[in-house]
Protein backbone atom coordinates (compact mmCIF):
# COMPACT_ATOMS: atom_id res chain seq x y z
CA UNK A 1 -4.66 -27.24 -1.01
CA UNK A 2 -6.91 -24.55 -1.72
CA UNK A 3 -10.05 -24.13 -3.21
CA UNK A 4 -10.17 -22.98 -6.79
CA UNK A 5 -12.41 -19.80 -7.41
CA UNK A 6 -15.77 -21.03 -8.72
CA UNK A 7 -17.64 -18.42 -10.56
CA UNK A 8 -21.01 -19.77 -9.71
CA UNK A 9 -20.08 -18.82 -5.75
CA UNK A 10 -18.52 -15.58 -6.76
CA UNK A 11 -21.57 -14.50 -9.10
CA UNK A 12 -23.81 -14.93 -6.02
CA UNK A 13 -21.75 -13.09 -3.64
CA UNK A 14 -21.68 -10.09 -6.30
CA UNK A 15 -25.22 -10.24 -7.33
CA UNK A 16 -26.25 -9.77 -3.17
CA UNK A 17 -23.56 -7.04 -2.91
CA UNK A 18 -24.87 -5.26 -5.83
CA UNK A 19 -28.41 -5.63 -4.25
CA UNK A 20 -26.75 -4.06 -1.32
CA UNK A 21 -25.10 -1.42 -2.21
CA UNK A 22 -27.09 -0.31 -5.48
CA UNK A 23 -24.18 0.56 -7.90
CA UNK A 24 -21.18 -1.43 -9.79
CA UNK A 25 -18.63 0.87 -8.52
CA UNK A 26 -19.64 0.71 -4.81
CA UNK A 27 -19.23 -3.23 -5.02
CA UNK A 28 -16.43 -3.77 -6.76
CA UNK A 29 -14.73 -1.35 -4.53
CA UNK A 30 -16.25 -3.22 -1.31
CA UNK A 31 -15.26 -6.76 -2.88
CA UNK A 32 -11.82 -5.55 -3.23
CA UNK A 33 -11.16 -3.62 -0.07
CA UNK A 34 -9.79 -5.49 2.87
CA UNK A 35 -12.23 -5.63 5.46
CA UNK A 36 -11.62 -5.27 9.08
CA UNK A 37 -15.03 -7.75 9.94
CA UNK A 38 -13.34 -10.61 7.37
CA UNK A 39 -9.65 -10.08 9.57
CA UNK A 40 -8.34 -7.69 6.89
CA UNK A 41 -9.08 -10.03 4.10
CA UNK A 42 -10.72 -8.74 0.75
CA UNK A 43 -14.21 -10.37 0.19
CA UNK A 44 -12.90 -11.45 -3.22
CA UNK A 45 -10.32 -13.20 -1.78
CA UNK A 46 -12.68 -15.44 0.82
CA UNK A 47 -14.67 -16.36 -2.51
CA UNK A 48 -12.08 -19.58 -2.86
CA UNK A 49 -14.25 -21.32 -0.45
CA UNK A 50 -17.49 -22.11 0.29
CA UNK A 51 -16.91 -21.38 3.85
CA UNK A 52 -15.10 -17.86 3.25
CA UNK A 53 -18.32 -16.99 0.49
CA UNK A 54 -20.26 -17.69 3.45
CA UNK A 55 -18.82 -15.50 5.74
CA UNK A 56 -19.30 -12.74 3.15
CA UNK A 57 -22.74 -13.16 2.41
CA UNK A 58 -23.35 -13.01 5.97
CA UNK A 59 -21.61 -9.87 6.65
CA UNK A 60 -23.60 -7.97 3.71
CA UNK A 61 -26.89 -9.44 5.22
CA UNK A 62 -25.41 -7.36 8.67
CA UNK A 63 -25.08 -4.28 6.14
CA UNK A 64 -27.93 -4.63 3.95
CA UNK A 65 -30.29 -4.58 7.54
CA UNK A 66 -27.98 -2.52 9.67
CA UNK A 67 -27.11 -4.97 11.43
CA UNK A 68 -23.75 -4.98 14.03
CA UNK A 69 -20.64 -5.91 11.97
């Protein structure tokens, strides 16, 4: 069964991609965009589990320091 969204995990994840990409357009359109680093998944869509909000917050860490994706 999956995990239900839980808004505390999502707010997090949005409040480190806003810090990362500086503007509410440019994250909403990265949280909603399938991503070829999450195996075509949208980073909204990983936010059902801790594990996949991991994932997430690791991958804008790689962006937010240039890091390799």
């Amino acid at each position: 069964m999956p995990e239900s969204v839980d808004v505390q995990r999502v707010a997090q994840v949005e409040a480190l991609a806003m810090e990362v990409f500086e503007s509410g357009a440019a994250t909403i359109a990265w949280l909603t965009s399938p991503n070829a680093a999450l195996d075509g998944n949208t980073p909204y869509s990983l936010c059902t589990s801790d594990l996949g909000a991991i994932q997430v917050r690791r991958l804008l860490r790689c962006i937010e320091h240039g890091g390799v994706v």
